[in-house]
C-alpha atoms as a PDB file:
ATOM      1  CA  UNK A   1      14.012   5.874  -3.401  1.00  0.00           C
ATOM      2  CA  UNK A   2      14.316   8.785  -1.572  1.00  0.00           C
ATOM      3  CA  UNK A   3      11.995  10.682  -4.031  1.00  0.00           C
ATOM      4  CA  UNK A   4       9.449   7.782  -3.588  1.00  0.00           C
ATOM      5  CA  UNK A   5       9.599   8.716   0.048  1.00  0.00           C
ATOM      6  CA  UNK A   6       9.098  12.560  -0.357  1.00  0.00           C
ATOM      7  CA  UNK A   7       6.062  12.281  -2.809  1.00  0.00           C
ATOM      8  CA  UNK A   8       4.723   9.831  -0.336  1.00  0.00           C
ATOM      9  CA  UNK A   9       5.126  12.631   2.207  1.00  0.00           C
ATOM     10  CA  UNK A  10       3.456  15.004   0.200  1.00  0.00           C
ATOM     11  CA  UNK A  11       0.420  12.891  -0.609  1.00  0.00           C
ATOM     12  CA  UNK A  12      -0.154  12.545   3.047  1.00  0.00           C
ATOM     13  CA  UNK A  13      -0.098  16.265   3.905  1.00  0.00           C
ATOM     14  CA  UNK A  14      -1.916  16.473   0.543  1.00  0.00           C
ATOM     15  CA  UNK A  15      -4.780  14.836   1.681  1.00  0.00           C
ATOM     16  CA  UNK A  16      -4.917  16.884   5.073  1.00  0.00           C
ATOM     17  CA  UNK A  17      -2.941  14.433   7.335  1.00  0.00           C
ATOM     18  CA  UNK A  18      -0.375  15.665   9.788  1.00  0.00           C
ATOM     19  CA  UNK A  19       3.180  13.314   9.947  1.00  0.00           C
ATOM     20  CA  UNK A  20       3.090  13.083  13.816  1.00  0.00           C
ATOM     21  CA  UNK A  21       5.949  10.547  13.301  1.00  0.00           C
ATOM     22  CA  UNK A  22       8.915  10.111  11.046  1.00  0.00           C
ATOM     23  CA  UNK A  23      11.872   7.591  10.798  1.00  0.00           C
ATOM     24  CA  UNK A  24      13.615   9.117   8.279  1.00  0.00           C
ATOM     25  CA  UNK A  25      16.759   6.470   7.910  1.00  0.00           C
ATOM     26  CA  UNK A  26      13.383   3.652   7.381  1.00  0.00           C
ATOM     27  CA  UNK A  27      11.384   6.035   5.456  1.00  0.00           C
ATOM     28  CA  UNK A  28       8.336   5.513   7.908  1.00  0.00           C
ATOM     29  CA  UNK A  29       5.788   7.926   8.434  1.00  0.00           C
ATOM     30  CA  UNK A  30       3.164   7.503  11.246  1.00  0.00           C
ATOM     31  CA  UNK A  31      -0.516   9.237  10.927  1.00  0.00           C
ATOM     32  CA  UNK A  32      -3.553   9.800  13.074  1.00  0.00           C
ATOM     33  CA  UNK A  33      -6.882  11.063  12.447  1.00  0.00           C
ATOM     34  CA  UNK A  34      -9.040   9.755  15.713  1.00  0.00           C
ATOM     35  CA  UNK A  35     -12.367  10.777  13.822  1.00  0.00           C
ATOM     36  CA  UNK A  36     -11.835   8.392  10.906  1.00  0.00           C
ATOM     37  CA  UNK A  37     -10.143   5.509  12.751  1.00  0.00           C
ATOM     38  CA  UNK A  38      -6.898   6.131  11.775  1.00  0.00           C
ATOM     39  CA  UNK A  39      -4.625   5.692  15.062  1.00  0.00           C
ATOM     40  CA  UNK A  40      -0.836   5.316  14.062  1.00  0.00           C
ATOM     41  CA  UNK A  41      -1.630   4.535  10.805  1.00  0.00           C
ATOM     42  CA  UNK A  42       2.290   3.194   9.739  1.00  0.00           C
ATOM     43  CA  UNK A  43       3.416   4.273   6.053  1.00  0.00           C
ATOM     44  CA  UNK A  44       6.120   2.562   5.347  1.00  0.00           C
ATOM     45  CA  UNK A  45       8.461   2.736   1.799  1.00  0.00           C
ATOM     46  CA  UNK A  46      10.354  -0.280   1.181  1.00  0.00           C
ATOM     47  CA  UNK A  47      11.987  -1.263  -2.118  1.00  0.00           C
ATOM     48  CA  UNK A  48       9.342  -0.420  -4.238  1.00  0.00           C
ATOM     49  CA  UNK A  49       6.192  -1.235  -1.864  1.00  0.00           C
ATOM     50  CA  UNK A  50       4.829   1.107   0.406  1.00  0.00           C
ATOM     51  CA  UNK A  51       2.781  -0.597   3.447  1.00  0.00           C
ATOM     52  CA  UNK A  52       0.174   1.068   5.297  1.00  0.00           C
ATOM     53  CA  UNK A  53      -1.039  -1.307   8.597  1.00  0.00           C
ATOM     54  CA  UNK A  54      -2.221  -0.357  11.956  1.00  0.00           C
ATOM     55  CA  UNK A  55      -2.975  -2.096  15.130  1.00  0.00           C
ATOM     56  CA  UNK A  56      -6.668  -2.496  15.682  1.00  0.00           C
ATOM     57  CA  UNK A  57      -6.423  -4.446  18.431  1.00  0.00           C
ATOM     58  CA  UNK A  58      -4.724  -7.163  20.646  1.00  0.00           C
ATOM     59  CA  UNK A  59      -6.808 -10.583  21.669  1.00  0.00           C
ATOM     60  CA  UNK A  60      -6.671 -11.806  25.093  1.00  0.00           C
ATOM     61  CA  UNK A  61      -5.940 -15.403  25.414  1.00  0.00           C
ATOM     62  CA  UNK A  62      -6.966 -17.678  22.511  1.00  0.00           C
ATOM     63  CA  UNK A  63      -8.745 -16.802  19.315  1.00  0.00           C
ATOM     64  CA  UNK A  64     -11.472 -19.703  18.139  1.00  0.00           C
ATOM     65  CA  UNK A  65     -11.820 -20.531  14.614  1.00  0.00           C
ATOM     66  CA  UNK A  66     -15.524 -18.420  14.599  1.00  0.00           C
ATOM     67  CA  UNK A  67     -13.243 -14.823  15.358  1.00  0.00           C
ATOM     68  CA  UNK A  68     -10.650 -16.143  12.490  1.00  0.00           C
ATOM     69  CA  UNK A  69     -13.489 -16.975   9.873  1.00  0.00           C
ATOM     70  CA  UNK A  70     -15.763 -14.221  10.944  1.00  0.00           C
ATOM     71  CA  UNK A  71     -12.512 -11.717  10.293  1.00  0.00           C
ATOM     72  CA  UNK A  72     -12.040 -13.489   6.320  1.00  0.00           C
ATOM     73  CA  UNK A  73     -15.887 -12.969   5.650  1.00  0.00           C
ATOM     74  CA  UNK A  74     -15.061  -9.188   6.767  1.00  0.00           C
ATOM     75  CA  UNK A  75     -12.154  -8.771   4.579  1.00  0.00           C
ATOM     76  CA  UNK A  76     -14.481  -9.612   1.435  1.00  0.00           C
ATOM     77  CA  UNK A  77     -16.336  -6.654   2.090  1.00  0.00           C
ATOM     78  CA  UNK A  78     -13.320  -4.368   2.510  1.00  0.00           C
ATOM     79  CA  UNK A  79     -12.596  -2.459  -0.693  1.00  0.00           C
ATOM     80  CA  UNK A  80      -8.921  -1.997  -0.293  1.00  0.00           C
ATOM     81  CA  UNK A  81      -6.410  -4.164   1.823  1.00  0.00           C
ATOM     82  CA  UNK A  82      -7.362  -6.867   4.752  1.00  0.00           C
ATOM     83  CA  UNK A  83      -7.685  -7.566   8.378  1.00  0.00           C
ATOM     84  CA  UNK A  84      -4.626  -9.750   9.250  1.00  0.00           C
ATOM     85  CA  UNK A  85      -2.916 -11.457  11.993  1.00  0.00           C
ATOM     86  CA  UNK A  86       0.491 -10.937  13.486  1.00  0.00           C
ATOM     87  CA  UNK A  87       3.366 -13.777  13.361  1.00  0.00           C
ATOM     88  CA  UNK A  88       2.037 -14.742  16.531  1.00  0.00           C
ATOM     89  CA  UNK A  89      -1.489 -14.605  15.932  1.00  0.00           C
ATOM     90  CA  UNK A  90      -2.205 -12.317  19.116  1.00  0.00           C
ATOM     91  CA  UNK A  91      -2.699  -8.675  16.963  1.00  0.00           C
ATOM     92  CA  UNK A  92      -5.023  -7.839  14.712  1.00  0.00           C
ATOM     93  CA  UNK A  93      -3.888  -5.910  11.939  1.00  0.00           C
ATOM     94  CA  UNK A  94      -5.059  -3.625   9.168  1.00  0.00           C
ATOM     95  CA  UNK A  95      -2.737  -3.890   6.383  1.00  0.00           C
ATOM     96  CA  UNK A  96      -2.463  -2.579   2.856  1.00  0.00           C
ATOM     97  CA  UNK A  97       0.605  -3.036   0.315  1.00  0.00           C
ATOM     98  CA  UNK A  98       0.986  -1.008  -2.980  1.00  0.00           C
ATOM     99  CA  UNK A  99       3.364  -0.619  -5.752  1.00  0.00           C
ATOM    100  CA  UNK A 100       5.253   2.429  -5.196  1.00  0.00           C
ATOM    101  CA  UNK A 101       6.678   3.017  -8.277  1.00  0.00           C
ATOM    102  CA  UNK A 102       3.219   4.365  -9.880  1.00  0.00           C
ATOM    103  CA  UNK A 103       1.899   4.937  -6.940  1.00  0.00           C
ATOM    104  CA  UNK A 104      -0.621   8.209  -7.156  1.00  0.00           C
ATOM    105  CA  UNK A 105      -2.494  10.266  -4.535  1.00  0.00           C
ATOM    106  CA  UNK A 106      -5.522   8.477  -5.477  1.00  0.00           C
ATOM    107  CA  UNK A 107      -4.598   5.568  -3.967  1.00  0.00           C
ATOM    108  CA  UNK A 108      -3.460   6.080  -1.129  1.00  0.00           C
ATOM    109  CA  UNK A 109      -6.506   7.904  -0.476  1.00  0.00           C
ATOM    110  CA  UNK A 110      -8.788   5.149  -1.395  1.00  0.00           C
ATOM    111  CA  UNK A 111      -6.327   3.134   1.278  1.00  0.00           C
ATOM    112  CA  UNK A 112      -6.768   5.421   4.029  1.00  0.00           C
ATOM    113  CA  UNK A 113     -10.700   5.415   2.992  1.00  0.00           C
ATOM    114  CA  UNK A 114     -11.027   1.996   3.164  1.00  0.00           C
ATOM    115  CA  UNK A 115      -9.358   1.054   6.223  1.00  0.00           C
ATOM    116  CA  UNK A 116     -11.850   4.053   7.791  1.00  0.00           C
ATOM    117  CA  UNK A 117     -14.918   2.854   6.324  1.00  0.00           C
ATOM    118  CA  UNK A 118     -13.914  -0.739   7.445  1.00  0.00           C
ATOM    119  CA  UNK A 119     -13.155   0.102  10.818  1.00  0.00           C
ATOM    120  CA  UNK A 120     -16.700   2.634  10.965  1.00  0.00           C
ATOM    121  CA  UNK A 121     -18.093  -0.822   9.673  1.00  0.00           C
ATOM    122  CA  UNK A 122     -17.251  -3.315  11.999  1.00  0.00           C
ATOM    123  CA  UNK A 123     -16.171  -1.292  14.793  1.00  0.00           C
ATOM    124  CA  UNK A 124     -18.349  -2.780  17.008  1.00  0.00           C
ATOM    125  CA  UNK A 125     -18.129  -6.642  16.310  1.00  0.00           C
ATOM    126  CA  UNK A 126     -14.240  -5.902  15.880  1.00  0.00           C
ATOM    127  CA  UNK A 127     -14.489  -4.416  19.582  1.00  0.00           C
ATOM    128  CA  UNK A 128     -16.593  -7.581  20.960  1.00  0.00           C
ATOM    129  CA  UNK A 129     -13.921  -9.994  20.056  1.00  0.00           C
ATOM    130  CA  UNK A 130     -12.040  -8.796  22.733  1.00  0.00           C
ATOM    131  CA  UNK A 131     -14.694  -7.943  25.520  1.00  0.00           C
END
């Protein structure tokens, strides 16, 4: 696995990211490119998956049903992965799982696209859901 890891590594500094965070021992990698959204962007190789998800944001107090199915009709128009909840239901998510076995470069750029063009998107109705 710990090839997997490496040419996961490589595809990120590939595609002109800096690692600003590594757990080595979880083979985590943390990203960030403010301009395109991407704000601790986790990459994280497990078995043979490799999630992406970041925080978008956190809701104060409760959520009503409009914010949950306005954030489903969202996801349809997101090309790769979804908006998603935590456990708890308090943190929005961005997450993305792929197979890591064939995984190419192409793909995780067209991950790391779409979770930028989603959040460029709906940056601003994501944002009023918690004003």
């Amino acid at each position: 696995m710990a090839d997997h890891f490496q040419r996961v590594k490589d595809y990120v500094l590939d595609l002109g990211f800096s690692i600003d965070d590594e757990i080595v021992e979880d083979e985590i990698v943390v990203i960030n490119d403010e301009e395109r959204g991407i704000h601790q962007l986790v990459i994280d190789c497990e078995d043979d998956l490799v999630v992406l998800e970041q925080l978008i944001l956190k809701f104060e107090g409760d959520v009503s049903a409009s914010v949950y199915r306005r954030l489903l009709q969202m996801n349809r128009s997101l090309v790769f992965g979804a908006f998603v909840l935590n456990e708890e239901g308090d943190t929005l998510l961005y997450r993305n799982t792929l197979a890591l076995d064939n995984l190419d470069l192409n793909e995780l750029e067209s991950t790391i696209n779409a979770l930028s063009l989603g959040l460029g998107e709906n940056s601003d109705e994501l944002l009023g859901f918690v004003a």
